[in-house]
C-alpha atoms as a PDB file:
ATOM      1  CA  UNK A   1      77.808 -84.590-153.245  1.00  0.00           C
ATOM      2  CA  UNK A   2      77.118 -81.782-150.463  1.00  0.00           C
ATOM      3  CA  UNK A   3      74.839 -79.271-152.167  1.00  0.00           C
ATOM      4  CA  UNK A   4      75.028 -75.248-150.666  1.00  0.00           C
ATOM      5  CA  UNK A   5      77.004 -72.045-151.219  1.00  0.00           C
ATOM      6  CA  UNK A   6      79.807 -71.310-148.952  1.00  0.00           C
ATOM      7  CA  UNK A   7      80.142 -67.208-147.944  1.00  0.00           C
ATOM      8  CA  UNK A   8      82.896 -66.234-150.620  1.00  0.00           C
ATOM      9  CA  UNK A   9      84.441 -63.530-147.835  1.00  0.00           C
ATOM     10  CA  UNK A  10      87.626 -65.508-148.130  1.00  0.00           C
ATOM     11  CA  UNK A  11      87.634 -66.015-151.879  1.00  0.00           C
ATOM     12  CA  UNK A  12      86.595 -69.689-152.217  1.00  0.00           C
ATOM     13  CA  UNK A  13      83.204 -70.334-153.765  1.00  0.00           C
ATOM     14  CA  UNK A  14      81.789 -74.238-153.970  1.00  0.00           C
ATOM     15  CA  UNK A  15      78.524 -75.938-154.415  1.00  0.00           C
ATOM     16  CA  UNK A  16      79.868 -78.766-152.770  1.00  0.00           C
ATOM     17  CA  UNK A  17      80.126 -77.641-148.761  1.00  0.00           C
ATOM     18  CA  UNK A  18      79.278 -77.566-146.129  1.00  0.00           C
ATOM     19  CA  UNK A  19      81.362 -81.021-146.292  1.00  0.00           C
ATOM     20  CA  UNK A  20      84.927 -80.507-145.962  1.00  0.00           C
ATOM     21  CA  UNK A  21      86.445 -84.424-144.994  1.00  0.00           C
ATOM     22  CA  UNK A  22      85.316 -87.717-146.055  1.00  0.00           C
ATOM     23  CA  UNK A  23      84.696 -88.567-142.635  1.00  0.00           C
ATOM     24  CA  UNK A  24      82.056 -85.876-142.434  1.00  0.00           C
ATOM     25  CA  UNK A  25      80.353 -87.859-145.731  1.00  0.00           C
ATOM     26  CA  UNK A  26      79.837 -90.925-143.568  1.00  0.00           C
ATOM     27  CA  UNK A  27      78.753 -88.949-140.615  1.00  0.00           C
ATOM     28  CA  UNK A  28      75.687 -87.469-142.218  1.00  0.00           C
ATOM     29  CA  UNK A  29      75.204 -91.137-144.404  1.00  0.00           C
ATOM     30  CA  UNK A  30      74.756 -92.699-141.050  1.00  0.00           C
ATOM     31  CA  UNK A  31      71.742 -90.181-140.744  1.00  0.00           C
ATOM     32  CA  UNK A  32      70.219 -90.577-144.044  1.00  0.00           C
ATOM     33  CA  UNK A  33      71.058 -94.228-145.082  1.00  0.00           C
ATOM     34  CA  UNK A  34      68.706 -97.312-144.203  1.00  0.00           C
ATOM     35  CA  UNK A  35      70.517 -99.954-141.686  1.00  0.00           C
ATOM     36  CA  UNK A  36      70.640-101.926-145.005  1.00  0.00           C
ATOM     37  CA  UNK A  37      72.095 -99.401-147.399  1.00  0.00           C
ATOM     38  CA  UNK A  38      74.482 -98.331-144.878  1.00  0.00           C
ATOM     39  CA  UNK A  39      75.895-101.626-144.078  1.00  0.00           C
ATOM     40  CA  UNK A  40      76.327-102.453-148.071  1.00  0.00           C
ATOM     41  CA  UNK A  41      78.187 -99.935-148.579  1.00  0.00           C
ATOM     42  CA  UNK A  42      80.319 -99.294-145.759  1.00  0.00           C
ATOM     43  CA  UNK A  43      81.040-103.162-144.774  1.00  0.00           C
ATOM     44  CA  UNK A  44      83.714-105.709-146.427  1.00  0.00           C
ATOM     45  CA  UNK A  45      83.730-109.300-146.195  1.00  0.00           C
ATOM     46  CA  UNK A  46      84.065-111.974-143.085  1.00  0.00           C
ATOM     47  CA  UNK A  47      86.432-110.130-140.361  1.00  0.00           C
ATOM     48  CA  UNK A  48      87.282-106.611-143.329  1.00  0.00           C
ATOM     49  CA  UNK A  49      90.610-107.150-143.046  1.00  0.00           C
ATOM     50  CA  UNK A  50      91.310-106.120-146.735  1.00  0.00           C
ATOM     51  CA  UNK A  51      88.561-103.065-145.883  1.00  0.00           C
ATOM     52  CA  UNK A  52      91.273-102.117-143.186  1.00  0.00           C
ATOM     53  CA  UNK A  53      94.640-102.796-144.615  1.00  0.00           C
ATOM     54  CA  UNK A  54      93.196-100.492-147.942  1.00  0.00           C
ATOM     55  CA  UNK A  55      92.381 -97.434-145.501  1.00  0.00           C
ATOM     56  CA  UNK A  56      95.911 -98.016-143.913  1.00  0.00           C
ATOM     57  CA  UNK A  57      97.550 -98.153-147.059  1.00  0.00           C
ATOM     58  CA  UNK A  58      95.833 -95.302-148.892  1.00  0.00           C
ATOM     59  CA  UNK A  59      96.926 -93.303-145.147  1.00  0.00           C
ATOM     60  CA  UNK A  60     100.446 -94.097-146.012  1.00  0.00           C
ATOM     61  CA  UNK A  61     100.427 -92.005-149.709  1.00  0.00           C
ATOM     62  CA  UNK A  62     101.570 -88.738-148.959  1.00  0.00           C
ATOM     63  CA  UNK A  63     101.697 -85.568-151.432  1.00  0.00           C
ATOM     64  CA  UNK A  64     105.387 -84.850-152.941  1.00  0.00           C
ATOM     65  CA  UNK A  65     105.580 -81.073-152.176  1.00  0.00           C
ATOM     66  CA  UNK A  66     108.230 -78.907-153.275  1.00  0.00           C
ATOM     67  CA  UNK A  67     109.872 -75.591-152.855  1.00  0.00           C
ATOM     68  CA  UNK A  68     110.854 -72.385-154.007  1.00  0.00           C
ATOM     69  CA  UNK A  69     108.002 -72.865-156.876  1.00  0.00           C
ATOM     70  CA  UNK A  70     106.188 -70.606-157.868  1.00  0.00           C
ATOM     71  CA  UNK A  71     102.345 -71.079-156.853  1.00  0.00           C
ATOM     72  CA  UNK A  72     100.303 -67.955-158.817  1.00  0.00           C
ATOM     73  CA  UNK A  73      99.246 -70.104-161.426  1.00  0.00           C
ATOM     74  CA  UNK A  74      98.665 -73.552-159.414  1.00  0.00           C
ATOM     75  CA  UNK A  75      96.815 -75.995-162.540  1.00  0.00           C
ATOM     76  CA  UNK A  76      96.202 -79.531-161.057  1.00  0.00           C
ATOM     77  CA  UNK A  77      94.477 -81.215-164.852  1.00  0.00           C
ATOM     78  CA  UNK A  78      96.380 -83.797-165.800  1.00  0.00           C
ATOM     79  CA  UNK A  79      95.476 -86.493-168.380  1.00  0.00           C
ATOM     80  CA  UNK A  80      94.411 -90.473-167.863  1.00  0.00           C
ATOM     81  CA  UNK A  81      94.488 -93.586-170.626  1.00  0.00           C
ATOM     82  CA  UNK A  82      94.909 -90.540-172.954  1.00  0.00           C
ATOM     83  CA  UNK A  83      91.814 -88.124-172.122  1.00  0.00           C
ATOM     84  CA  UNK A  84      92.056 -84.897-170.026  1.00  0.00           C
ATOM     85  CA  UNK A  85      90.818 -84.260-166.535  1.00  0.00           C
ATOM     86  CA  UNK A  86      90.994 -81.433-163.976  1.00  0.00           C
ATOM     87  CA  UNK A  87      92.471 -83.191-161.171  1.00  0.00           C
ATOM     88  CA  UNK A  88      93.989 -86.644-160.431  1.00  0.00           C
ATOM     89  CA  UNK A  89      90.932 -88.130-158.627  1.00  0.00           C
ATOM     90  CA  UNK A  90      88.840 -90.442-160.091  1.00  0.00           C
ATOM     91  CA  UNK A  91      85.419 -91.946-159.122  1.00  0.00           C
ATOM     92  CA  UNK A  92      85.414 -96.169-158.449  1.00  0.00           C
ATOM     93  CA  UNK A  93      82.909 -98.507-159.338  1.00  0.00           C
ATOM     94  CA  UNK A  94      80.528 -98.522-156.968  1.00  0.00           C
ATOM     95  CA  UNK A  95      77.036-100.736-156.976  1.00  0.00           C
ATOM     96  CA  UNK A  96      73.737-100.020-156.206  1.00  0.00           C
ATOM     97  CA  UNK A  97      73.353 -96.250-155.848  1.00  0.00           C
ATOM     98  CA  UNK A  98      69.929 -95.501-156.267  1.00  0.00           C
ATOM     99  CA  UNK A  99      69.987 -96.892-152.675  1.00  0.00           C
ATOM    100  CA  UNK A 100      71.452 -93.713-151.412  1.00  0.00           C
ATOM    101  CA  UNK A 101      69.610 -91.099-153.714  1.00  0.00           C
ATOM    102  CA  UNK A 102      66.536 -91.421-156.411  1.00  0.00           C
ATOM    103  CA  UNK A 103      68.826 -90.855-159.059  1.00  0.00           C
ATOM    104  CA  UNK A 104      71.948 -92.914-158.062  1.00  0.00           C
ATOM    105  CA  UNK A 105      74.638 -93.367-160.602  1.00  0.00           C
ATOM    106  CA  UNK A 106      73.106 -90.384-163.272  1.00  0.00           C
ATOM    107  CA  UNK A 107      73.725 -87.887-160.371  1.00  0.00           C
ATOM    108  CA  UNK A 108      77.196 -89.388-159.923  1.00  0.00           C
ATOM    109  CA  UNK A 109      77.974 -89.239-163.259  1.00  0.00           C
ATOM    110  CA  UNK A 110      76.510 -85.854-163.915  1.00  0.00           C
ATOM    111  CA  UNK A 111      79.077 -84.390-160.511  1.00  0.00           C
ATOM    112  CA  UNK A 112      81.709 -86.330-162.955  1.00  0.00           C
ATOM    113  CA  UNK A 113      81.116 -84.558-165.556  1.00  0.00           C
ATOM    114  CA  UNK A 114      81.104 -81.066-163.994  1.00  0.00           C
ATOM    115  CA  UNK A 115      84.307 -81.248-162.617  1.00  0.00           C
ATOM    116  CA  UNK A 116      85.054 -83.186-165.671  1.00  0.00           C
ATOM    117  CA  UNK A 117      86.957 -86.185-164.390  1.00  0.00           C
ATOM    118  CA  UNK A 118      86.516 -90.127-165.202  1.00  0.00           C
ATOM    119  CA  UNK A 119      83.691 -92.020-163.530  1.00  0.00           C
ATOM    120  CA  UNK A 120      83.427 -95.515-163.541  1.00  0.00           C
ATOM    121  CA  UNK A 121      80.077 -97.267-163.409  1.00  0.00           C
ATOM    122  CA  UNK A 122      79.728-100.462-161.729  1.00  0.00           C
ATOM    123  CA  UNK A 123      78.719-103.774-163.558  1.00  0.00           C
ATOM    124  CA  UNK A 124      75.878-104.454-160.423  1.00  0.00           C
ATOM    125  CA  UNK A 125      74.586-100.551-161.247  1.00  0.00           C
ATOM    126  CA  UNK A 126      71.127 -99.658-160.511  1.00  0.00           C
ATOM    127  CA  UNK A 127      70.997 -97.425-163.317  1.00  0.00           C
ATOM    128  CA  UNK A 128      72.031 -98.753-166.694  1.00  0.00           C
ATOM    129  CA  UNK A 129      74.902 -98.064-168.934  1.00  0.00           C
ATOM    130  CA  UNK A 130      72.261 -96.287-170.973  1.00  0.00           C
ATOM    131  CA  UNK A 131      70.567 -94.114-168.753  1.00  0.00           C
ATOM    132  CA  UNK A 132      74.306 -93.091-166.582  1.00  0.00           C
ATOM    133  CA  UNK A 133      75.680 -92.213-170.468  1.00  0.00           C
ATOM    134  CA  UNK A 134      72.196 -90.169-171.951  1.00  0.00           C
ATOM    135  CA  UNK A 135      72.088 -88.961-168.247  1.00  0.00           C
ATOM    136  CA  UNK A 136      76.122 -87.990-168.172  1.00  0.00           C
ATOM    137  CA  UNK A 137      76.179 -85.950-171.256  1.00  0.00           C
ATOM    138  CA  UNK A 138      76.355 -87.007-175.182  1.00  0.00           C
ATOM    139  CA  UNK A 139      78.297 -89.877-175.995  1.00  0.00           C
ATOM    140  CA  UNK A 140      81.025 -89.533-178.428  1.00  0.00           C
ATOM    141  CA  UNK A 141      79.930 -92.528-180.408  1.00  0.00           C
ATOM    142  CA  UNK A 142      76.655 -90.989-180.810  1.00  0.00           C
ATOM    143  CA  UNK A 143      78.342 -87.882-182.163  1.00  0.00           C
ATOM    144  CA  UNK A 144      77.200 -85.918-179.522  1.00  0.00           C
ATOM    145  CA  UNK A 145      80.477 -83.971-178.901  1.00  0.00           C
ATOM    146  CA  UNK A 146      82.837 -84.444-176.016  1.00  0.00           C
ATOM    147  CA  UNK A 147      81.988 -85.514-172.718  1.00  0.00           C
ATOM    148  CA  UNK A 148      83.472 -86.667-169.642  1.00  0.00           C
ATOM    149  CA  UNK A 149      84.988 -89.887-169.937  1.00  0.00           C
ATOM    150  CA  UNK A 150      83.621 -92.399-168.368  1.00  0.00           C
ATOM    151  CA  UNK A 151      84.346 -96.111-168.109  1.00  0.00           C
ATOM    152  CA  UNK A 152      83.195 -99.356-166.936  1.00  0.00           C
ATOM    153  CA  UNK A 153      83.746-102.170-164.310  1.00  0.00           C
ATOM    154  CA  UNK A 154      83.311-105.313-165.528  1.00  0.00           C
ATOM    155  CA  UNK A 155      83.033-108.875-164.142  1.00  0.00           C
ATOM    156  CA  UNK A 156      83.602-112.280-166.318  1.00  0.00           C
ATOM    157  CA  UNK A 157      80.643-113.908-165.786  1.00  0.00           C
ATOM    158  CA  UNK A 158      80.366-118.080-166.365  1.00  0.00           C
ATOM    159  CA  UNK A 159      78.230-116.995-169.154  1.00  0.00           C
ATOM    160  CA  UNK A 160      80.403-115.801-171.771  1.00  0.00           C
ATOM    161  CA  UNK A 161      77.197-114.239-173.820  1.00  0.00           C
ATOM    162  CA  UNK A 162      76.183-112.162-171.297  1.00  0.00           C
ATOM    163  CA  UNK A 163      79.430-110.529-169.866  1.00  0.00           C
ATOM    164  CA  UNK A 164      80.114-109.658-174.151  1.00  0.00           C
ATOM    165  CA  UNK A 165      77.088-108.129-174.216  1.00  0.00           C
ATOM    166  CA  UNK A 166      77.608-105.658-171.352  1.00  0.00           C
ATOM    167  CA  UNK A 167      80.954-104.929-172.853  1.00  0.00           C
ATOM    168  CA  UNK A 168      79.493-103.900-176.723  1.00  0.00           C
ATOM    169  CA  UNK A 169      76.702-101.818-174.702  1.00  0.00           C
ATOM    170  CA  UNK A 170      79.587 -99.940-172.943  1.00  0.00           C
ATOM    171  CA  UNK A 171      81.240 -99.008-176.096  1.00  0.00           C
ATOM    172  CA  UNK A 172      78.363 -98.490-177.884  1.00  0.00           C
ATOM    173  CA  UNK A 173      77.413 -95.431-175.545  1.00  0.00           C
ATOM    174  CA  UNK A 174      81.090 -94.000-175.691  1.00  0.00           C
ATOM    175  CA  UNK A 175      82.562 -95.536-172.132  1.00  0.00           C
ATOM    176  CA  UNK A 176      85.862 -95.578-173.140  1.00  0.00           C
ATOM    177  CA  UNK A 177      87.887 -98.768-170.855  1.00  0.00           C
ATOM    178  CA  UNK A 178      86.692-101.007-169.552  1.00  0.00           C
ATOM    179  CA  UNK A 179      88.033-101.646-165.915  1.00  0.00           C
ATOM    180  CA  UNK A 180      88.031-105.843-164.801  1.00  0.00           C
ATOM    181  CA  UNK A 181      87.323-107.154-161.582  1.00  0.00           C
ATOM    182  CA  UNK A 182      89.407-110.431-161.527  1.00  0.00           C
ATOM    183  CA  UNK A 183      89.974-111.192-157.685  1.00  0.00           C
ATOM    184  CA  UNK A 184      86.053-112.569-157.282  1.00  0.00           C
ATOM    185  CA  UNK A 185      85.701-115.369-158.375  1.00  0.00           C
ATOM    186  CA  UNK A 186      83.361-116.309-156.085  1.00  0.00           C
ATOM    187  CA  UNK A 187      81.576-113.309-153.457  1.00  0.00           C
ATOM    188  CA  UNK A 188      82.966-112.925-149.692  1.00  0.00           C
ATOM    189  CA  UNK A 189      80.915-113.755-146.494  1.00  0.00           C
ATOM    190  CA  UNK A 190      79.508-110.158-145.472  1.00  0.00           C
ATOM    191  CA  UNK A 191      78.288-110.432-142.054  1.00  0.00           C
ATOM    192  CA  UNK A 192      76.831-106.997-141.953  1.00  0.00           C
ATOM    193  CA  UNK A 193      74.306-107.955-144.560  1.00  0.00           C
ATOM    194  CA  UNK A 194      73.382-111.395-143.625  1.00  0.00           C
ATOM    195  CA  UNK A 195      73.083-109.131-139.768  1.00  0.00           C
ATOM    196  CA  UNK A 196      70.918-106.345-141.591  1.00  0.00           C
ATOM    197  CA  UNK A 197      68.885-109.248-143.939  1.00  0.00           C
ATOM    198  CA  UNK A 198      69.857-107.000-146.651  1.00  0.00           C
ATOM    199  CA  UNK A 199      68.129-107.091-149.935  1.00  0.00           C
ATOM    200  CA  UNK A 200      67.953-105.057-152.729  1.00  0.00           C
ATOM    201  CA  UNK A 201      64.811-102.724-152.232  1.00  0.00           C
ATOM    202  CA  UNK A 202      61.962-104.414-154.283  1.00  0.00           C
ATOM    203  CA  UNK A 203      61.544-100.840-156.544  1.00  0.00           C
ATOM    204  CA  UNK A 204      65.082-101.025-157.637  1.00  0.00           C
ATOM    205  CA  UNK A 205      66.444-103.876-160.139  1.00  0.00           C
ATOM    206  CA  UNK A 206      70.124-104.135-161.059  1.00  0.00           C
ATOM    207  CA  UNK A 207      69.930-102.193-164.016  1.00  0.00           C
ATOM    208  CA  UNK A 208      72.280-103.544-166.550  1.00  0.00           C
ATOM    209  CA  UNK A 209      70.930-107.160-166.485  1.00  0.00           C
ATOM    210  CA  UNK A 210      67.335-107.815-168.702  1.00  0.00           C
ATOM    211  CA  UNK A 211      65.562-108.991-165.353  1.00  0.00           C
ATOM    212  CA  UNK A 212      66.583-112.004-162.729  1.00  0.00           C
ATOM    213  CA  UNK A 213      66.918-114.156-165.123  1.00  0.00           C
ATOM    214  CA  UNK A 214      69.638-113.004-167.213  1.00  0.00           C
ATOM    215  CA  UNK A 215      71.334-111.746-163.664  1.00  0.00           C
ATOM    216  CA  UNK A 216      70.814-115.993-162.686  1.00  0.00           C
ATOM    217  CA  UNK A 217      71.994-117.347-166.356  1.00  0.00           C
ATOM    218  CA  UNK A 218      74.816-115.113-165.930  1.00  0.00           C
ATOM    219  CA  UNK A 219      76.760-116.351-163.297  1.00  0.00           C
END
């Protein structure tokens, strides 16, 4: 997220400006990210038709607003598979962070935690379950007190061993659901990184997975 204090002239104080629109986000990604990085995570698969049908479809939801309410005490927390969160927004999986910033998902999961709402840590992480949860906050199965919940995305990989493995590690370290990917069963044609030879930068590892070889068993 945006880091810098807005004047508070008008009443509104945030760390999180000078970023006001998601489109700004990419604007100043294009800036920062490699031609690699950038294409991973802005690209979808063969001609992104599914990329572009999901933006036009999430442009169709509009806000129900109503009137004659009263609006002194506006409180927008609201609760999700049972635990409380300040707003209805939650973060999606999303893989290999540490390509955008050092500390990739722990960062993420830390700005989860401080406007306390659910993050969801991707299966193809670059930081483990481990490090996102001691990283996050305390872990209620580690009687550490309450945190932000947090949950995690999960493929079903050929090998049966290694996808219940992930799964006991999550609730070990207090993720609490566990969100399935069940549309891949085998990985789309992305252009963009077959354009940009993309690889996964040689000092980062897909955290969650003990090496290449249990990544290669797995699937």
């Amino acid at each position: 997220m945006a880091t810098g204090k807005r004047s508070s002239q008008d009443g509104f104080k945030s760390s999180y400006l000078p970023f006001h629109r998601v489109e700004q986000f990419e604007t100043k990604a294009k800036s920062l990210l490699t031609k690699q990085a950038l294409g991973y995570y802005s690209s979808g698969a063969t001609d992104e038709r599914t990329l572009k049908e999901n933006s036009t479809a999430f442009s169709r939801l509009l806000l129900k607003w109503r009137c004659l309410r009263g609006v002194v005490d506006v409180d927008l927390r609201t609760t999700v598979q049972g635990d409380a969160i300040s707003f209805p927004i939650c973060v999606a999986p999303s893989a290999m962070q540490r390509m955008a910033r050092p500390d990739g998902e722990v960062a993420m999961a830390r700005a989860c935690a401080e406007v306390n709402t659910v993050m969801t840590l991707s299966t193809f992480a670059t930081s483990s379950i481990e490090e996102v949860a001691a990283g996050a906050g305390a872990s209620d199965a580690d009687g550490g007190g309450a945190a932000a919940p947090r949950w995690f995305q999960l493929y079903i990989f050929t090998n049966r061993a290694v996808t219940r493995r992930l799964v006991e590690r999550a609730e070990k370290c207090g993720y609490k659901a566990i969100v399935m990917t069940i549309d891949l069963p085998r990985t789309g044609i992305r252009y963009a990184d077959w354009e940009n030879g993309f690889r996964l930068p040689s000092h980062l590892r897909l955290a969650n997975f003990d090496g290449e070889h249990e990544f290669n068993v797995a699937q």
